[in-house]
N, C-alpha and C. Protein backbone atom coordinates (compact mmCIF):
# COMPACT_ATOMS: atom_id res chain seq x y z
N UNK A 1 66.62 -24.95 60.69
CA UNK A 1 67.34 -23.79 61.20
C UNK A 1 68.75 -23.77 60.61
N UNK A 2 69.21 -22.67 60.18
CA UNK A 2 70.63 -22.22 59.52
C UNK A 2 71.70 -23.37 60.33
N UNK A 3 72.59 -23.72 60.11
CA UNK A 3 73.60 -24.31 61.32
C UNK A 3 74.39 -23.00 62.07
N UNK A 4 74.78 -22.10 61.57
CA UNK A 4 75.51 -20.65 62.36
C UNK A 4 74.65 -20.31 63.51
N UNK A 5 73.02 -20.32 63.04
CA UNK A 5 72.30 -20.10 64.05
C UNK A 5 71.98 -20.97 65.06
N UNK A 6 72.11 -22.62 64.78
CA UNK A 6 72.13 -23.11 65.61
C UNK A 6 72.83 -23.57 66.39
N UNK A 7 74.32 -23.11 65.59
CA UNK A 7 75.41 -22.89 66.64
C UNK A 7 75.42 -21.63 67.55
N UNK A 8 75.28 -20.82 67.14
CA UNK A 8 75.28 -19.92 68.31
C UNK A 8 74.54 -20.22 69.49
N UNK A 9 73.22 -20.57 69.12
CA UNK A 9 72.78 -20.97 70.27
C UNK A 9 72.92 -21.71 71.27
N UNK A 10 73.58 -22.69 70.95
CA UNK A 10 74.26 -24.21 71.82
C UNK A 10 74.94 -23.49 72.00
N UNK A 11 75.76 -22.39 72.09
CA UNK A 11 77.03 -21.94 72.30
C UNK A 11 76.73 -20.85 73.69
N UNK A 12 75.31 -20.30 73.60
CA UNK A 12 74.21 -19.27 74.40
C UNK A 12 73.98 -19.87 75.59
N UNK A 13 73.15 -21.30 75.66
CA UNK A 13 72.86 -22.11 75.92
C UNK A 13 73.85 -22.79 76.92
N UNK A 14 74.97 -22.97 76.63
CA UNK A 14 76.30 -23.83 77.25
C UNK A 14 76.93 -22.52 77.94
N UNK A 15 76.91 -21.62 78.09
CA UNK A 15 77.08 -20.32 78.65
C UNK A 15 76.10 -20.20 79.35
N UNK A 16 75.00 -20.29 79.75
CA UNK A 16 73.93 -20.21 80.88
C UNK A 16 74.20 -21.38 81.41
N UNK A 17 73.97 -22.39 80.57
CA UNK A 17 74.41 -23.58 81.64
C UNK A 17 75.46 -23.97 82.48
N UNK A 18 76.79 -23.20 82.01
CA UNK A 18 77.72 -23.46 83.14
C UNK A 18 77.33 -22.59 84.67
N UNK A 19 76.64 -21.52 84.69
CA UNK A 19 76.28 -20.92 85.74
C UNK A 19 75.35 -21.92 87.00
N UNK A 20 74.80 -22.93 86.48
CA UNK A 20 73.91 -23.36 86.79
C UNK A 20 74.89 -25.08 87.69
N UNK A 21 74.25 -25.48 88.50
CA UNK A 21 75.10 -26.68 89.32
C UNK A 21 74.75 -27.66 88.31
N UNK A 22 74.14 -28.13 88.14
CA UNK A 22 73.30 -29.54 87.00
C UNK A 22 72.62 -29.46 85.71
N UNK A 23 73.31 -29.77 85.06
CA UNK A 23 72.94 -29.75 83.36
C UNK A 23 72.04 -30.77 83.01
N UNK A 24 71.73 -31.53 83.72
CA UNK A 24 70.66 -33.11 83.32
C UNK A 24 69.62 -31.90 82.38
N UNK A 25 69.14 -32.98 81.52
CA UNK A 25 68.23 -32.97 80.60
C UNK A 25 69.19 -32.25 79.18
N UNK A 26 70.02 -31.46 79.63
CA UNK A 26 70.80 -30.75 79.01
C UNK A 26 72.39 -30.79 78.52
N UNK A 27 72.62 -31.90 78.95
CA UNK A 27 74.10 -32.88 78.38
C UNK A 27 74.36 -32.63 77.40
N UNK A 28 73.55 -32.86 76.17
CA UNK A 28 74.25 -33.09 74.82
C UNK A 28 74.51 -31.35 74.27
N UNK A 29 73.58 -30.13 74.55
CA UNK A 29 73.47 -28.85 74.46
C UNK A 29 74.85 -28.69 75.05
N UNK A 30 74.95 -29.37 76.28
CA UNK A 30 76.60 -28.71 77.19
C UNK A 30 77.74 -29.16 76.35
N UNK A 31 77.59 -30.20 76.04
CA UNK A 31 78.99 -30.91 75.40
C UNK A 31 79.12 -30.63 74.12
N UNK A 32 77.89 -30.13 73.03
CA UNK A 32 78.37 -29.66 71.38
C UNK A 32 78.86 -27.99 71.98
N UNK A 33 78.33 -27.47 73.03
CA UNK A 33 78.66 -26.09 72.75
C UNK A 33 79.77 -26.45 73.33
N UNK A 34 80.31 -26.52 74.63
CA UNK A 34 81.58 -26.74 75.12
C UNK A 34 82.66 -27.33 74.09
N UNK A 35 82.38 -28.14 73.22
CA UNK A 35 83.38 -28.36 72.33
C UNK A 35 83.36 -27.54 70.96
N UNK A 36 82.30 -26.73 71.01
CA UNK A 36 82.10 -25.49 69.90
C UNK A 36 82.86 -24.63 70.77
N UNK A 37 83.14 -24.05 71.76
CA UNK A 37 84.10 -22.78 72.13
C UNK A 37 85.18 -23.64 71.82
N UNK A 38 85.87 -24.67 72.50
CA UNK A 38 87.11 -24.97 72.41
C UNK A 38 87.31 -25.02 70.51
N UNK A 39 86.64 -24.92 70.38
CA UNK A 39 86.82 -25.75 68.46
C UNK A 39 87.14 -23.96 67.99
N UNK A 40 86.31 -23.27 68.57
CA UNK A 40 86.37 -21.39 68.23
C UNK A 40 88.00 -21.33 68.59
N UNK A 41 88.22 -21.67 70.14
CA UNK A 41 89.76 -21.17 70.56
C UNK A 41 90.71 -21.40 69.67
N UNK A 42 90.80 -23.06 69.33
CA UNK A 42 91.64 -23.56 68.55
C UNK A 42 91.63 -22.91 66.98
N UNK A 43 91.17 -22.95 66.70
CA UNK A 43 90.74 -22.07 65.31
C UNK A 43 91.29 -21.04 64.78
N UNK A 44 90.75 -20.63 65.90
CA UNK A 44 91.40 -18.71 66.20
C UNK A 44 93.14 -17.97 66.08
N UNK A 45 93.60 -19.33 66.74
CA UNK A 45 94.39 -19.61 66.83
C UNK A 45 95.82 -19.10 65.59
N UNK A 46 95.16 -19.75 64.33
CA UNK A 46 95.82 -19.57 63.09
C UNK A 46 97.31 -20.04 63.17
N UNK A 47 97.16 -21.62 63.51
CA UNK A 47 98.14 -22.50 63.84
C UNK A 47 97.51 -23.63 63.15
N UNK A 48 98.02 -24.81 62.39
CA UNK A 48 97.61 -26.03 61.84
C UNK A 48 97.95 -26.87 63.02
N UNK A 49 99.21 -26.47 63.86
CA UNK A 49 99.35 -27.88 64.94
C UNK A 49 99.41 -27.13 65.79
N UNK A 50 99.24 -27.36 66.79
CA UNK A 50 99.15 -26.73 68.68
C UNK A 50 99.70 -27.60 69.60
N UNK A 51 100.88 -27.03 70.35
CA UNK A 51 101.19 -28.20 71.54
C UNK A 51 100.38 -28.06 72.21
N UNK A 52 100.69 -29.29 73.53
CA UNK A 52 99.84 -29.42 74.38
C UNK A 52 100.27 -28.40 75.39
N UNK A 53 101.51 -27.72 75.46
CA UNK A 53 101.24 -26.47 76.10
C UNK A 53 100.48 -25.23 75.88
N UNK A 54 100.52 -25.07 74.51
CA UNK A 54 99.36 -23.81 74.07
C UNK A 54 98.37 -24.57 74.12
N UNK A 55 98.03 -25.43 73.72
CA UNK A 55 96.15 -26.12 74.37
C UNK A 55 95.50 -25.62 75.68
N UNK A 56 96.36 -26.08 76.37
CA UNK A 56 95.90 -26.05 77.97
C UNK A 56 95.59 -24.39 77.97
N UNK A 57 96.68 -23.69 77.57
CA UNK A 57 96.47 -22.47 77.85
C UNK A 57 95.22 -21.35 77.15
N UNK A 58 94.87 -21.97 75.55
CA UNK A 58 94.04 -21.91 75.24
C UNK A 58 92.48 -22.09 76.01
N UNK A 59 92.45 -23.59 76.32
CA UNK A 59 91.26 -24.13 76.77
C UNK A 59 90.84 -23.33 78.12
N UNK A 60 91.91 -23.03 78.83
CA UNK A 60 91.84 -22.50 80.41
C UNK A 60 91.33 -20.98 80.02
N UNK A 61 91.75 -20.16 78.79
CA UNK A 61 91.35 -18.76 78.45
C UNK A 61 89.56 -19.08 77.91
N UNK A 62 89.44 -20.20 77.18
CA UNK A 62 87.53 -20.52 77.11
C UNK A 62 87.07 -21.14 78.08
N UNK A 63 87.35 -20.79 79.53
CA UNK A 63 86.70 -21.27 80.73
C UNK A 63 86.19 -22.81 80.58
N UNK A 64 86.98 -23.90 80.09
CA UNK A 64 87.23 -25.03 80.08
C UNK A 64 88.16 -25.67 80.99
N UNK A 65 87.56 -26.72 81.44
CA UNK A 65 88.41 -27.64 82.40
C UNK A 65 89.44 -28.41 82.00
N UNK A 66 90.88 -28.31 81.88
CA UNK A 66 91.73 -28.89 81.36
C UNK A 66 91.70 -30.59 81.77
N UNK A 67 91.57 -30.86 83.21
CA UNK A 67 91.33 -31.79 83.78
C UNK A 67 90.49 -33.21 82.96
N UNK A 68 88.98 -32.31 83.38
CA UNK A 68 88.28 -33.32 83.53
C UNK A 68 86.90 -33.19 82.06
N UNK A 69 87.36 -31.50 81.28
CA UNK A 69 86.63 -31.52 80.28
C UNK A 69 87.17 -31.91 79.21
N UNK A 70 88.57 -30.90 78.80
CA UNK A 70 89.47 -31.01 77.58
C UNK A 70 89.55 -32.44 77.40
N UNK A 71 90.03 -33.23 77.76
CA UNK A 71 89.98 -34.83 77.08
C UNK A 71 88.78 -35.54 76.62
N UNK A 72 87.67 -35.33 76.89
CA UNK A 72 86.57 -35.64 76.41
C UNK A 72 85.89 -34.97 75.33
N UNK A 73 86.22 -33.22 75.54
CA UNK A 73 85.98 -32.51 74.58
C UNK A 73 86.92 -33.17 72.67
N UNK A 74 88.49 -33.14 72.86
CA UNK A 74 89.25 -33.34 71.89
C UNK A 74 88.84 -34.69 71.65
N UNK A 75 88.44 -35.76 72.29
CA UNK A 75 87.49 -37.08 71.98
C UNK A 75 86.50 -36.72 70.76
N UNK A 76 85.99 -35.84 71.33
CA UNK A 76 84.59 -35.23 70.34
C UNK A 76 85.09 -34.95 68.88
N UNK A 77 85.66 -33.79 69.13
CA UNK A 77 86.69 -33.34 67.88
C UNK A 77 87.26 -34.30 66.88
N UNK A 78 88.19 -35.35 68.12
CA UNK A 78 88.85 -36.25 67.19
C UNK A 78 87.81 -37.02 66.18
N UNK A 79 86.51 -37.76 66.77
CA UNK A 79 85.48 -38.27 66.47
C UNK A 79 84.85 -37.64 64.98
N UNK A 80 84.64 -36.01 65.09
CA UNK A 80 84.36 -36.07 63.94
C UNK A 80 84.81 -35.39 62.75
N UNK A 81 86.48 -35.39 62.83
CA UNK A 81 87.74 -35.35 62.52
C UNK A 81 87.72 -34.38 61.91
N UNK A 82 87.37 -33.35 62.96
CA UNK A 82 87.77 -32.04 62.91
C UNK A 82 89.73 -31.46 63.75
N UNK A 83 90.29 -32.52 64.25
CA UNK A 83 91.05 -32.65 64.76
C UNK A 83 92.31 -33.86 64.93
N UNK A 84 93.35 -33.95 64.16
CA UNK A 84 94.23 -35.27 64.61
C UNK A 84 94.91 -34.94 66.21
N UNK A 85 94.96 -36.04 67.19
CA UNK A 85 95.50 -36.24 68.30
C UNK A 85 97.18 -36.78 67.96
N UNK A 86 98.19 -35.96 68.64
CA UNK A 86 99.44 -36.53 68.98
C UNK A 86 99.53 -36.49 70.27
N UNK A 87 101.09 -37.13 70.61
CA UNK A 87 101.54 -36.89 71.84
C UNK A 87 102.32 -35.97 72.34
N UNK A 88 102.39 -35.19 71.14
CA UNK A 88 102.83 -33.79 71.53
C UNK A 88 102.53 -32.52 71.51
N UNK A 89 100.39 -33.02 71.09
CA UNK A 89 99.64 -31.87 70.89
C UNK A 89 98.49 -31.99 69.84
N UNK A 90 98.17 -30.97 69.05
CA UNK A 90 96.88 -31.57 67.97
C UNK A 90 96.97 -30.67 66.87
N UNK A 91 96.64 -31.12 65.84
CA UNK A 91 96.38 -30.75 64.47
C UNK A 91 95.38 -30.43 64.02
N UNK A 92 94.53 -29.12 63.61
CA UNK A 92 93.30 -28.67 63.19
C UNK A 92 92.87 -28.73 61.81
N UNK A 93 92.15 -29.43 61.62
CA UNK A 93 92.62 -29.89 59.86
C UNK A 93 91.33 -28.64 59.55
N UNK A 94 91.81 -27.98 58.78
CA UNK A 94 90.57 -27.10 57.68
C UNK A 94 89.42 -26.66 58.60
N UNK A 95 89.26 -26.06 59.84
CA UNK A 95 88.47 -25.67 60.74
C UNK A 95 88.82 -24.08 60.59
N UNK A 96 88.03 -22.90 60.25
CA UNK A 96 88.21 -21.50 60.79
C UNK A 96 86.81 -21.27 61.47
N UNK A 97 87.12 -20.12 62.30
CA UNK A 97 86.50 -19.19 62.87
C UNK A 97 85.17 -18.95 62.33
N UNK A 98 85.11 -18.96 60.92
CA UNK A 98 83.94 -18.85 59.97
C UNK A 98 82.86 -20.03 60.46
N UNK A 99 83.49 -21.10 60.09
CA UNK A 99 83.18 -22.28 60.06
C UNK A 99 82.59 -22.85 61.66
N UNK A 100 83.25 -22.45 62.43
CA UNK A 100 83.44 -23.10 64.07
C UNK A 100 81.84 -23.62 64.37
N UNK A 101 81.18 -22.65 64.05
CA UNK A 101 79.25 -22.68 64.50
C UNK A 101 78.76 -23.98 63.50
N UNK A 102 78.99 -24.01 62.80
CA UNK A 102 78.45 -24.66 62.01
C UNK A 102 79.34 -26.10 62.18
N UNK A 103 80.08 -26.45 62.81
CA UNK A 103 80.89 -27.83 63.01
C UNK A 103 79.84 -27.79 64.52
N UNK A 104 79.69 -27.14 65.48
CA UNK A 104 79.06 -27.03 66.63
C UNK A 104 77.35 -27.51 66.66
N UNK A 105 76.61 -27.28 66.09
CA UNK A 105 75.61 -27.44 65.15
C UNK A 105 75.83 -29.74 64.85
N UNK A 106 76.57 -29.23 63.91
CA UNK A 106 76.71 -31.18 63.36
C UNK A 106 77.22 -31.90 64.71
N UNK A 107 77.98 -31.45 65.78
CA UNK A 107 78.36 -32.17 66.65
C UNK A 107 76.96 -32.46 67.34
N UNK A 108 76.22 -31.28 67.60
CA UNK A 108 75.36 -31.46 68.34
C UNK A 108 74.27 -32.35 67.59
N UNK A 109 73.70 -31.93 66.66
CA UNK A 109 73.28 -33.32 65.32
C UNK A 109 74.15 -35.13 65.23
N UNK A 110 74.99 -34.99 65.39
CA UNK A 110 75.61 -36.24 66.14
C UNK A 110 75.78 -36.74 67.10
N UNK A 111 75.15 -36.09 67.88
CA UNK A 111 75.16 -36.94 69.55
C UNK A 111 73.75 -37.30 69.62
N UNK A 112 72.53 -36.94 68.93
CA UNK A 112 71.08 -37.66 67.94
C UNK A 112 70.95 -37.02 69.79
N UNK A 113 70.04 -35.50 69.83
CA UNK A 113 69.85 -34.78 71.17
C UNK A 113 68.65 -35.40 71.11
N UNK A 114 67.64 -35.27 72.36
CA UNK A 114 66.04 -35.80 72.36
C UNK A 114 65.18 -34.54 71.97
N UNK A 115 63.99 -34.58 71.67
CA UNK A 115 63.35 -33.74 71.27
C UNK A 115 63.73 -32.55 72.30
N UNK A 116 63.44 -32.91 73.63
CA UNK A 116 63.23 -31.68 74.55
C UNK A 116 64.62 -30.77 74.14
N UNK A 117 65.91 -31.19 74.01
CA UNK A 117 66.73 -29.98 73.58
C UNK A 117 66.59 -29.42 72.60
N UNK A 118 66.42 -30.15 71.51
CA UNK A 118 65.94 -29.59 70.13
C UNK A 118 64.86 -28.44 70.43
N UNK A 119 63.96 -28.65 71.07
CA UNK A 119 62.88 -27.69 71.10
C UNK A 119 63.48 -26.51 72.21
N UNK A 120 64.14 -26.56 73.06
CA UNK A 120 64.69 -25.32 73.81
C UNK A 120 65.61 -24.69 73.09
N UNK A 121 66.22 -25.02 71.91
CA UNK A 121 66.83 -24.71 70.81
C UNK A 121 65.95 -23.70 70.14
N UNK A 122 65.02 -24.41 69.51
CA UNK A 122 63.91 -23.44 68.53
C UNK A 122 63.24 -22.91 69.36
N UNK A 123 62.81 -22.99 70.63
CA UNK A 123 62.14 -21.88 71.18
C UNK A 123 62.86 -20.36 71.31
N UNK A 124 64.39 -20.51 71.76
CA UNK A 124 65.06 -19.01 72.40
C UNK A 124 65.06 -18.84 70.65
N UNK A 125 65.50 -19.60 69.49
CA UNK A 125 65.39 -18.69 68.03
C UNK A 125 64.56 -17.98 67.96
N UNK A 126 62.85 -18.70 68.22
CA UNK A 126 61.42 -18.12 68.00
C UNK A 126 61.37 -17.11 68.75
N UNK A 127 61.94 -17.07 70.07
CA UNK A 127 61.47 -16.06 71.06
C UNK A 127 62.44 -14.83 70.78
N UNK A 128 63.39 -14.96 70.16
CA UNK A 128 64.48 -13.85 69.71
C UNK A 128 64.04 -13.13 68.44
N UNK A 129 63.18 -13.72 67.82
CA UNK A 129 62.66 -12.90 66.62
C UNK A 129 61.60 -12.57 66.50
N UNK A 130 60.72 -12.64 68.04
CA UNK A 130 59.39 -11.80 67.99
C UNK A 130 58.67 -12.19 69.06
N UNK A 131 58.49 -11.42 70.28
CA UNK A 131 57.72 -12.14 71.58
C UNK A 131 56.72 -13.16 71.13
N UNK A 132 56.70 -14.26 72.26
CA UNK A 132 55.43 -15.09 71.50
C UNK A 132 54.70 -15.77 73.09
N UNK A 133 53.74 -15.76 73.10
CA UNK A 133 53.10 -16.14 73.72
C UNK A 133 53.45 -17.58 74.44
N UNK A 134 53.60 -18.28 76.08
CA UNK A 134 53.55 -19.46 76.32
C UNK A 134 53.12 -20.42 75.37
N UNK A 135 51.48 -20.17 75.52
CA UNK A 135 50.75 -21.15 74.85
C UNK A 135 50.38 -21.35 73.72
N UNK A 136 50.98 -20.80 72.53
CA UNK A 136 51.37 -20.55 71.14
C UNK A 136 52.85 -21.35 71.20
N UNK A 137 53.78 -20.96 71.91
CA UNK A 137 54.76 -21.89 71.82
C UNK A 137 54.60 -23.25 72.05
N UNK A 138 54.14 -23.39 72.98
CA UNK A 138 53.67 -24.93 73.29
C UNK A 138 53.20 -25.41 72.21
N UNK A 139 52.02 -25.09 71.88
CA UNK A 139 51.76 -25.93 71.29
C UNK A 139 51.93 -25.95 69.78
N UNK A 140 53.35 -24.90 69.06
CA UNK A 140 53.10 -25.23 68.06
C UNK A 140 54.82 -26.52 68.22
N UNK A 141 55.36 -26.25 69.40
CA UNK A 141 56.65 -27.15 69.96
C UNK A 141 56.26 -28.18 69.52
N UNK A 142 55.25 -28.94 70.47
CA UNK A 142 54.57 -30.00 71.11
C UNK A 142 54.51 -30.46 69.88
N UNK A 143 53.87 -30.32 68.99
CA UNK A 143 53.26 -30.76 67.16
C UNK A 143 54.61 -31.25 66.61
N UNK A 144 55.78 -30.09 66.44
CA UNK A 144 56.53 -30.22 65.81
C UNK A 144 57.88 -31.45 66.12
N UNK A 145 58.04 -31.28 67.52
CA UNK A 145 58.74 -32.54 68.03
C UNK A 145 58.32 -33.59 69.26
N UNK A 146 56.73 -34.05 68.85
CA UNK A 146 55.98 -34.66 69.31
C UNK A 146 56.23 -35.06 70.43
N UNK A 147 55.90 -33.81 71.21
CA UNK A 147 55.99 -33.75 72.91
C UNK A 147 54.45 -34.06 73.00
N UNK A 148 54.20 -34.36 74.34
CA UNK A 148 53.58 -34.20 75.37
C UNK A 148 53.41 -32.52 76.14
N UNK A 149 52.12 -32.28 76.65
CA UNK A 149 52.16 -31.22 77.72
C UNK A 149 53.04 -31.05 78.59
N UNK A 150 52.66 -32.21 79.42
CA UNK A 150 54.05 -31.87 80.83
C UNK A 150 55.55 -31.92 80.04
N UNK A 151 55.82 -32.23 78.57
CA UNK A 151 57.41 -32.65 78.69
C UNK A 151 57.67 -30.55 77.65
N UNK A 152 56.40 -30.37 76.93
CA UNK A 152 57.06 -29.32 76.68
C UNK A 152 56.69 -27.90 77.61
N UNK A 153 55.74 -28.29 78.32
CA UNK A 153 55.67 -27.30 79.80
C UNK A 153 57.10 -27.08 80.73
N UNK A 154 58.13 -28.85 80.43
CA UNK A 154 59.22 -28.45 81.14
C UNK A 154 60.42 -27.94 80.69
N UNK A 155 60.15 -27.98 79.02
CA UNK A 155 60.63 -27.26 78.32
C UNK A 155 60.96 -26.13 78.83
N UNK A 156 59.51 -25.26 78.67
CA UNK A 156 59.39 -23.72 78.74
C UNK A 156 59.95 -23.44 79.97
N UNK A 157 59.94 -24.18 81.01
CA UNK A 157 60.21 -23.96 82.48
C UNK A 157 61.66 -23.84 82.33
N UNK A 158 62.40 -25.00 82.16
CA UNK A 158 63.80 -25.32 82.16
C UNK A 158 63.97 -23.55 81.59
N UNK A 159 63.72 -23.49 80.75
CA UNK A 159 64.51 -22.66 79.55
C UNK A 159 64.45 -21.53 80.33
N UNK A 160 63.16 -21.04 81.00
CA UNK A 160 63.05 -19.74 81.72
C UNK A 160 63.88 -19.43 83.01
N UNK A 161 63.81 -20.80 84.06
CA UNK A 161 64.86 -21.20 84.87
C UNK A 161 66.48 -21.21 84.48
N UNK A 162 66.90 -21.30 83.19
CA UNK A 162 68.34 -21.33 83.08
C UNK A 162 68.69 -20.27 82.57
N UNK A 163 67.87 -19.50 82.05
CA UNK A 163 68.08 -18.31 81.07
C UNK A 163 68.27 -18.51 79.80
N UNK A 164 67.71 -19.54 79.41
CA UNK A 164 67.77 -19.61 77.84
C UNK A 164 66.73 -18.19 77.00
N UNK A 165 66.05 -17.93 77.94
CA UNK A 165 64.77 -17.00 77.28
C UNK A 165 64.38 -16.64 78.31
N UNK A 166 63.26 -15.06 78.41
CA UNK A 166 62.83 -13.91 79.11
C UNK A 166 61.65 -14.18 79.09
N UNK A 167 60.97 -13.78 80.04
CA UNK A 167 59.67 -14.23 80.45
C UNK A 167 59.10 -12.77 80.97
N UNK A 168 57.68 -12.69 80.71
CA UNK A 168 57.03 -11.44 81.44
C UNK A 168 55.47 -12.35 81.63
N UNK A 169 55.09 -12.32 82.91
CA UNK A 169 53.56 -13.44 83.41
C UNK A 169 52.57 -11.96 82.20
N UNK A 170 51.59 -12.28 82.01
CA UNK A 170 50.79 -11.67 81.35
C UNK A 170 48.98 -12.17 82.13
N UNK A 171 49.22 -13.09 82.27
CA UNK A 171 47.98 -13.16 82.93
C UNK A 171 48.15 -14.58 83.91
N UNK A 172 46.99 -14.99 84.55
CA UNK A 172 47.21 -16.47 85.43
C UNK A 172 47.62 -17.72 84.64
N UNK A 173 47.31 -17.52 83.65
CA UNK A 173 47.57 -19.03 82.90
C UNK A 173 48.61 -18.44 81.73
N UNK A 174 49.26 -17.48 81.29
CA UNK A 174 49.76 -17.37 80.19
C UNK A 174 51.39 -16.30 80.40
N UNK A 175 52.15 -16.71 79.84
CA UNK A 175 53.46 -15.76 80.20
C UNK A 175 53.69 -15.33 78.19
N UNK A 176 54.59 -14.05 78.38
CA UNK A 176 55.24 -13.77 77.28
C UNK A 176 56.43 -13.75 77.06
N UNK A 177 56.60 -15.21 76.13
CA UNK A 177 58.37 -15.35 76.05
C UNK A 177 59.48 -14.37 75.21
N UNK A 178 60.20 -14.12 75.46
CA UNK A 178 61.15 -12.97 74.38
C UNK A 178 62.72 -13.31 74.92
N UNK A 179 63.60 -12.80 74.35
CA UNK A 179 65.22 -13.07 74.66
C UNK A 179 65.31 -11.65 74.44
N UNK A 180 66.54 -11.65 75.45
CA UNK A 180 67.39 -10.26 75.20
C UNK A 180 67.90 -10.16 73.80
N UNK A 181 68.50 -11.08 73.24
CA UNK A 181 68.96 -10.58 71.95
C UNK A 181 67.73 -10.09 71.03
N UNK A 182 66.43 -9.64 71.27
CA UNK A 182 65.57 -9.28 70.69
C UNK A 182 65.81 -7.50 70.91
N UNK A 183 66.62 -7.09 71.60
CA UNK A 183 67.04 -5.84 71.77
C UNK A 183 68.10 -5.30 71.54
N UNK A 184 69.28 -6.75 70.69
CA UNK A 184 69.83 -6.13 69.89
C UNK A 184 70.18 -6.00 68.46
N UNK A 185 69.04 -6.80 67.76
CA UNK A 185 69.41 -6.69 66.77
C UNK A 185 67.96 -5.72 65.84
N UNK A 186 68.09 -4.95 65.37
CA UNK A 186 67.12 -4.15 64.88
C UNK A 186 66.28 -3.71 66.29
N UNK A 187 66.98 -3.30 66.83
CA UNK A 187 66.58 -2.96 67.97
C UNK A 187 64.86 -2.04 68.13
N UNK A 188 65.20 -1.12 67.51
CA UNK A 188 63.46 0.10 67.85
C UNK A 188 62.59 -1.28 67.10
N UNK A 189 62.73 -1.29 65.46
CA UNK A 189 61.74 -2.27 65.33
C UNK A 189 61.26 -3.35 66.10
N UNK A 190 61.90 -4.10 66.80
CA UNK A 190 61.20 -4.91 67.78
C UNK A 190 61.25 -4.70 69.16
N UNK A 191 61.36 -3.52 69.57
CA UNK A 191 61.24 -2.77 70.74
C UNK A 191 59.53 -2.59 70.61
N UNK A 192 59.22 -1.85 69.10
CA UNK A 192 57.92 -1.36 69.07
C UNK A 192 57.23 -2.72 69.49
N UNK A 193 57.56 -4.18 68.28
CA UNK A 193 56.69 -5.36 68.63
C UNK A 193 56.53 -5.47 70.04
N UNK A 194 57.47 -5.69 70.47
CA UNK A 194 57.14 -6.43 71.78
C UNK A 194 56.46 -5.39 72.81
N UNK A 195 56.48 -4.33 72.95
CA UNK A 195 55.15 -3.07 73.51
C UNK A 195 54.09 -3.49 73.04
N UNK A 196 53.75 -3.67 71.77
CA UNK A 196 52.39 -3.45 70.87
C UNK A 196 52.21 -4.87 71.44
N UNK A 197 52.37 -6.02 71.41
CA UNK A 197 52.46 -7.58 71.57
C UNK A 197 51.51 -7.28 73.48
N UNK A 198 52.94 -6.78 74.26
CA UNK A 198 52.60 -6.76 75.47
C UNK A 198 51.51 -5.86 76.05
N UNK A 199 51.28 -4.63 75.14
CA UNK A 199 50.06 -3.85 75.82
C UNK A 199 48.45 -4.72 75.30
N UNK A 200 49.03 -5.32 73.80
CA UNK A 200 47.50 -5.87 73.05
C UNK A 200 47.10 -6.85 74.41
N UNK A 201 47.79 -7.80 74.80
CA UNK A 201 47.68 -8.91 75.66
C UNK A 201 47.15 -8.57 77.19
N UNK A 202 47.91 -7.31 77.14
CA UNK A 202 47.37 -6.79 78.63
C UNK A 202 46.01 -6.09 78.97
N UNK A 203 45.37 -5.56 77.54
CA UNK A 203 44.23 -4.85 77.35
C UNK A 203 42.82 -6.00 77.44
């Protein structure tokens, strides 16, 4: 998968998940995207050094916890020296706006995620570029990052439960997965798919 694209998504992803009380299973997704917005803020910025007064104020405008996130987040950063730490603030070495998704992406590639995020990853891509069936996803998941049934059944669950991806039941044993962003990008063209997809299935 592109890294832009798989930054955005951790970025999608970490945005549903803050809505939600408990991120378990979903840690490493929370912490590359959470430090992918702050890495966007800082960026954006079009400053090489930032005090720690514009930080805070930054981080608090990307619905970040100055407290108890920001220091762990700029940990991250510092780590994979996308960032020097002072004591009077931080230095963004060669990071833009362009770039931000794609540092978000390698962070998340460096924290070595377990299959199950990886695959709630490629599922909302798959399901954003063309409804697909539960059990077509499963099992082409399952193959690819050598799950188990029950672990990529909790996949599909998690993902539908947090809003990573859209669900319509289609029959007793089978649902049809799709994402909203399937309505906005080339919108009529896959307006038509997913009708033609959902009436074939329903017939």
């Amino acid at each position: 998968m592109d890294k832009k694209i798989k930054g955005s998504w951790l970025i999608h992803h970490t945005n549903k998940l803050q809505n939600i009380n408990n991120q378990a299973g979903f840690e490493k997704t929370f912490l590359s995207g959470k430090s992918g917005i702050l890495l966007s803020a800082i960026s954006s910025n079009n400053q090489i050094t930032i005090t720690n007064k514009r930080l805070e104020i930054l981080a608090k405008a990307a619905n970040i916890n100055t407290l108890f996130e920001l220091p762990k987040l700029l940990e991250v950063l510092k780590k994979m020296e996308l960032i020097d730490i002072a004591s009077n603030g931080i230095s963004v070495l060669g990071v833009t706006t362009t770039t931000a998704l794609q540092h978000t992406a390698n962070i998340f590639d460096s924290l070595e995620p377990n299959s199950q995020e990886q695959a709630a990853i490629d599922l909302a891509e798959r399901a954003s570029l063309t409804p697909v069936k539960s059990t077509d996803a499963a099992s082409e998941l399952a193959d690819l990052y050598h799950l188990n049934k029950s672990d990529i059944d909790q996949v599909i669950y998690d993902s539908e439960q947090i809003g990573f991806i859209d669900v319509e039941n289609i029959g007793k044993n089978d649902k049809l997965l799709f994402n909203g962003n399937l309505f906005r990008r080339e919108t009529k063209k896959k307006s038509k798919q997913f009708l033609t997809l959902f009436l074939k299935l329903n017939n």
